[in-house]
Structure formats: structure tokens, C-alpha cells
C-alpha atoms as a PDB file:
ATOM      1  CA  UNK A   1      13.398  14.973   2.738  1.00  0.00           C
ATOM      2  CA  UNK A   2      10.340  13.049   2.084  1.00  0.00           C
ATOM      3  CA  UNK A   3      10.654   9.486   2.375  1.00  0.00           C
ATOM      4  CA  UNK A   4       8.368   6.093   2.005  1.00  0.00           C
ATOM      5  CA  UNK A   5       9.926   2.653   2.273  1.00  0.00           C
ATOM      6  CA  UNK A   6       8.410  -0.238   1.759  1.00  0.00           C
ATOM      7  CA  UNK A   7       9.150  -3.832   3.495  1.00  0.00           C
ATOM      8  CA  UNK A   8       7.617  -6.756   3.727  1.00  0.00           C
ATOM      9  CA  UNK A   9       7.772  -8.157  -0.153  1.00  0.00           C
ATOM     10  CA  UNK A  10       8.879 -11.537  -0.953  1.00  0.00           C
ATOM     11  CA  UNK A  11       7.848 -14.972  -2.192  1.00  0.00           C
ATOM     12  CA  UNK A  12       4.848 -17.216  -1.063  1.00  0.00           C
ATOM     13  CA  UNK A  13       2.850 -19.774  -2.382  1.00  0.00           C
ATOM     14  CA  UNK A  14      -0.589 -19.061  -3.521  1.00  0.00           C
ATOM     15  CA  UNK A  15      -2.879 -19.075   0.009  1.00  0.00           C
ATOM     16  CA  UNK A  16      -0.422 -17.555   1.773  1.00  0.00           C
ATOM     17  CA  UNK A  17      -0.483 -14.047   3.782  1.00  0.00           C
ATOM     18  CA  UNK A  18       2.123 -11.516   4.077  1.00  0.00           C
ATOM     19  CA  UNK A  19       2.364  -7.959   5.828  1.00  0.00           C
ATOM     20  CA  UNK A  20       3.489  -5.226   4.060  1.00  0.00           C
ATOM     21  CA  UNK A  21       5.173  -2.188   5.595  1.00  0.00           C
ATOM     22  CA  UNK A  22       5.417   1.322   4.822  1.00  0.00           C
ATOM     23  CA  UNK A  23       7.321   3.515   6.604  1.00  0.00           C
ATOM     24  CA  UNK A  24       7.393   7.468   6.257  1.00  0.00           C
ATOM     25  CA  UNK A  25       9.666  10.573   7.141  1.00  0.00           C
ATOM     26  CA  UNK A  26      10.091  13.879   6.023  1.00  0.00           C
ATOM     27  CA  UNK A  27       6.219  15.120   6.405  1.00  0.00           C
ATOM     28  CA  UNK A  28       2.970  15.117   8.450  1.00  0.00           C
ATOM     29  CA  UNK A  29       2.322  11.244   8.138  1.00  0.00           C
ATOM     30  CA  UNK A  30      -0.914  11.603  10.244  1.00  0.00           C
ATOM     31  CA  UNK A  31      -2.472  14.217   7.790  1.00  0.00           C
ATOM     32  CA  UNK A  32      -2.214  12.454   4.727  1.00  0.00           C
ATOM     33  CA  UNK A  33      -4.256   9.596   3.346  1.00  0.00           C
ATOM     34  CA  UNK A  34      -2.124   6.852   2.498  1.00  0.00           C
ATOM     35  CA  UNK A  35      -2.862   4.416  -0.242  1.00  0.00           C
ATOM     36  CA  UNK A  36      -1.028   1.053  -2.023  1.00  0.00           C
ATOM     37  CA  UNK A  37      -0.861   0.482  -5.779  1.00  0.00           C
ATOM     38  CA  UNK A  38       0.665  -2.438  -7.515  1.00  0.00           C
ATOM     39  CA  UNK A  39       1.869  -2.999 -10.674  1.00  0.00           C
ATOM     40  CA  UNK A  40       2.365  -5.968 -12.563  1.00  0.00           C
ATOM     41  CA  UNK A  41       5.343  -6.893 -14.795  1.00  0.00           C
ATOM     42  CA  UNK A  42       3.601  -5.227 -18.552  1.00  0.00           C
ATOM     43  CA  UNK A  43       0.711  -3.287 -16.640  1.00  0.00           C
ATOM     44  CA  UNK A  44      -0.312  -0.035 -15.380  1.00  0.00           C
ATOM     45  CA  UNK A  45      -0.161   0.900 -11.752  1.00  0.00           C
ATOM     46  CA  UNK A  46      -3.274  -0.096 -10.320  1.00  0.00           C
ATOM     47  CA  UNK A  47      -5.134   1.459  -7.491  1.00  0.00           C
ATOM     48  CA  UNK A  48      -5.718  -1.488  -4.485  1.00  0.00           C
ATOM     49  CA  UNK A  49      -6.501   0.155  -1.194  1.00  0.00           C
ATOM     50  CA  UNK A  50      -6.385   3.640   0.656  1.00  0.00           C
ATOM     51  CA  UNK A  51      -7.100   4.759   4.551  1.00  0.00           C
ATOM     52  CA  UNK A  52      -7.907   8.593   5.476  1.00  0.00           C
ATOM     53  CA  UNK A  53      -5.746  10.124   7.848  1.00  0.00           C
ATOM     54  CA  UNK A  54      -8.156   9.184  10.853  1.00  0.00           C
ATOM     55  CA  UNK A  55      -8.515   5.070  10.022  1.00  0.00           C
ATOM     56  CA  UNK A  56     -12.633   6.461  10.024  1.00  0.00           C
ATOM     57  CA  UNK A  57     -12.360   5.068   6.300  1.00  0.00           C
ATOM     58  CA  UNK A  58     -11.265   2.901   3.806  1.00  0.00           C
ATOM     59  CA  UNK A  59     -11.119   1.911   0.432  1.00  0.00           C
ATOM     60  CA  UNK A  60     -10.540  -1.537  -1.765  1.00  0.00           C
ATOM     61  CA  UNK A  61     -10.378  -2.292  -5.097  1.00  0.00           C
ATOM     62  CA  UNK A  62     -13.168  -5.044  -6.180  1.00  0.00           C
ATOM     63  CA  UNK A  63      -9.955  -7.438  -7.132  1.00  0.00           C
ATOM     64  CA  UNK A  64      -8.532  -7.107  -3.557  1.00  0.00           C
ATOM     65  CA  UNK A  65     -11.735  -6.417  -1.467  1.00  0.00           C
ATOM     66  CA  UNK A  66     -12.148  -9.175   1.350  1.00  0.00           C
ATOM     67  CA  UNK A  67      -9.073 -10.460   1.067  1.00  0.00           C
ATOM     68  CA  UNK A  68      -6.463  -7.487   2.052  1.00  0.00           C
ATOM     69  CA  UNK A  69      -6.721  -5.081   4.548  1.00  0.00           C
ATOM     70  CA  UNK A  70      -5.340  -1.638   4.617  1.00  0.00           C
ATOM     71  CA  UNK A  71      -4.651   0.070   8.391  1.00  0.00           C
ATOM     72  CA  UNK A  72      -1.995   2.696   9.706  1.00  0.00           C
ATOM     73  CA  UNK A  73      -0.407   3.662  12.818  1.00  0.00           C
ATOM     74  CA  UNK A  74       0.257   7.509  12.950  1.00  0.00           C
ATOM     75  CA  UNK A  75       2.065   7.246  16.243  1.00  0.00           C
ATOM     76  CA  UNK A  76       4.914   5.035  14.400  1.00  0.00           C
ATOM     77  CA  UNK A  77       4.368   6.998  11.006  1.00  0.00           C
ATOM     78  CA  UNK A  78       3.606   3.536   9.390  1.00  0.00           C
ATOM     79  CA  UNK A  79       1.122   2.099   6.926  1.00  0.00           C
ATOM     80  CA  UNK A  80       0.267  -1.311   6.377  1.00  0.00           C
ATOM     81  CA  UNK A  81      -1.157  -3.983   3.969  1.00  0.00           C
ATOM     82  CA  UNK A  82      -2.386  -7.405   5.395  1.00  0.00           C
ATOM     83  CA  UNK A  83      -2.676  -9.443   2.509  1.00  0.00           C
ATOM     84  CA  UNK A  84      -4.784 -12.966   2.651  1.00  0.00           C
ATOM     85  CA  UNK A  85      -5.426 -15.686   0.371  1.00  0.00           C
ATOM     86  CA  UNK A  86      -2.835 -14.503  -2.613  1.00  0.00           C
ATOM     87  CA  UNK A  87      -3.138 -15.532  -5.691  1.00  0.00           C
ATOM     88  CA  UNK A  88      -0.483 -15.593  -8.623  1.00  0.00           C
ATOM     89  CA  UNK A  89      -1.940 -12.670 -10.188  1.00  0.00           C
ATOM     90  CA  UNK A  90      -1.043 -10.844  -6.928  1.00  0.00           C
ATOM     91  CA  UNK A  91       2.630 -10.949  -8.273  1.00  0.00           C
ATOM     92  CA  UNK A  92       3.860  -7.335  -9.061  1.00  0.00           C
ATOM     93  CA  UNK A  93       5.661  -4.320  -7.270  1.00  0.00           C
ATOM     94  CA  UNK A  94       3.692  -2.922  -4.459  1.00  0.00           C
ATOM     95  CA  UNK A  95       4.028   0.682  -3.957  1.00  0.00           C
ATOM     96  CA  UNK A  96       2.822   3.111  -1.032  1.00  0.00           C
ATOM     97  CA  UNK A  97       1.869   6.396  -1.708  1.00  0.00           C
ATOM     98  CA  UNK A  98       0.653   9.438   0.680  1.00  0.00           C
ATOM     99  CA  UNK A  99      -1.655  12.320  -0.615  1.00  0.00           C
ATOM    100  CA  UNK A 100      -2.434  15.405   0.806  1.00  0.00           C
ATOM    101  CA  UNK A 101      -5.222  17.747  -0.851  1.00  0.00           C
ATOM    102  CA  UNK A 102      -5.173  22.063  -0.313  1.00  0.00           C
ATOM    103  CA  UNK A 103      -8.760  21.914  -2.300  1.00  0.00           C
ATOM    104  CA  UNK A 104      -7.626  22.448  -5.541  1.00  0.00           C
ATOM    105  CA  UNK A 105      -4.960  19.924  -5.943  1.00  0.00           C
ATOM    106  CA  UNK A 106      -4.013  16.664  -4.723  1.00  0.00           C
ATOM    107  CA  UNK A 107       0.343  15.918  -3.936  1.00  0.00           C
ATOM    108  CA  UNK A 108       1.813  13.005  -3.660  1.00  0.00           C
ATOM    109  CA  UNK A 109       4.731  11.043  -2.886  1.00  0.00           C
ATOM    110  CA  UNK A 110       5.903   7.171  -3.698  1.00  0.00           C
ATOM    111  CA  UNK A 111       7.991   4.914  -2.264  1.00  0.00           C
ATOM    112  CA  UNK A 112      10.495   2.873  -3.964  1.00  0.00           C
ATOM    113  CA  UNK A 113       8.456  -0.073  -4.039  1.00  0.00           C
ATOM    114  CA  UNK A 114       8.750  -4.357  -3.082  1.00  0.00           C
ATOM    115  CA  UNK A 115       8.068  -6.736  -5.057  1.00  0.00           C
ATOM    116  CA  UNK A 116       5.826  -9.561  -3.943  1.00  0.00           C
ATOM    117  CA  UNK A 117       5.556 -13.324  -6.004  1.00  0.00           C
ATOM    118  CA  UNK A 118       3.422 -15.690  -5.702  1.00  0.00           C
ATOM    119  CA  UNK A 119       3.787 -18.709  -7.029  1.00  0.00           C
ATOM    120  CA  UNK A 120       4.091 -22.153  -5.997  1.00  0.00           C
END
């Protein structure tokens, strides 16, 4: 069974940091590129950061870019999101999400989600 859970979600006042964690089963973690969304309470899922299978590259959205930072450990089948300086617009449901491609098609999978507030 393919699994991703999330951790690390909770409530901190606008500066703060936390660490999210997301933690995989059920399928070649270290072949997959791994990626976080978040979505906001009325909004779409939005795209914030991915990592290739190797760490040799990343990606960041412009409204998260400097300020979070995306990484993974394939030995512990774990993906992370260091997140720095939030802001209340940071508040929403953070979601992980691993993607494999054959060529033709890309397949996914999503975790369950944590929610992370900010406010002070």
C-alpha cells in the first residue's frame, strides 16, 4: 500500500520556522521526485517546492523562494520542508506528493495532509 504522512504542522507566530515531515511506504521513495503543495482555506492547491530523486535539483515557487527549503533523505524514505520567516498567508494544509514519470505519463500519490497557522 502506498503511503505519505505528513508531520510537523502546527501553530506559530509570524517569523517563526517549522520542519515539515513526510514520510513514505509502499513504493520506490528514492525514484520519485517528491514535491509539497499547500492549499489555503477557499483556494486551489498550489505548487511550492519539488526535489528530483537525486537532491541534484530543486524547485520553488516565487512566493516561497528564499525562504523554504525543500531536501530528502532516501535512506529514511523521508522528505522535508524547512520553512523560514512565515507569514500569515502561509496558513493552509500542506500536502506531499511523489511523482514518477514512464515518458508518457506522470503518477502520483498524496498524503493526507497538516495543517500549518500562522498567526500571532
Amino acid at each position: 500500500e502506498v503511503r505519505l504522512v505528513e508531520s510537523g504542522g502546527g501553530l506559530v507566530q509570524p517569523g517563526g520556522s517549522l520542519r515539515l515531515s513526510c514520510v513514505a511506504s509502499g513504493f520506490p521513495f528514492s525514484q520519485y521526485v517528491m514535491s509539497w503543495f499547500r492549499q489555503a482555506p477557499g483556494e486551489v492547491r498550489e505548487f511550492l517546492a519539488s526535489i528530483t530523486w537525486n537532491s541534484r535539483a530543486t524547485y520553488y515557487a516565487d512566493s516561497v523562494k528564499g525562504r523554504f527549503t525543500i531536501s530528502r533523505d532516501n535512506a529514511k524514505n523521508t522528505a522535508y520542508l524547512q520553512m523560514n520567516s512565515l507569514k500569515p498567508e502561509d496558513t493552509g494544509v500542506y500536502y506531499c506528493n511523489a511523482a514518477i514519470s514512464d515518458g508518457h505519463n506522470w503518477y502520483t500519490n498524496w498524503g493526507q495532509g497538516t495543517q500549518v497557522t500562522v498567526s500571532s
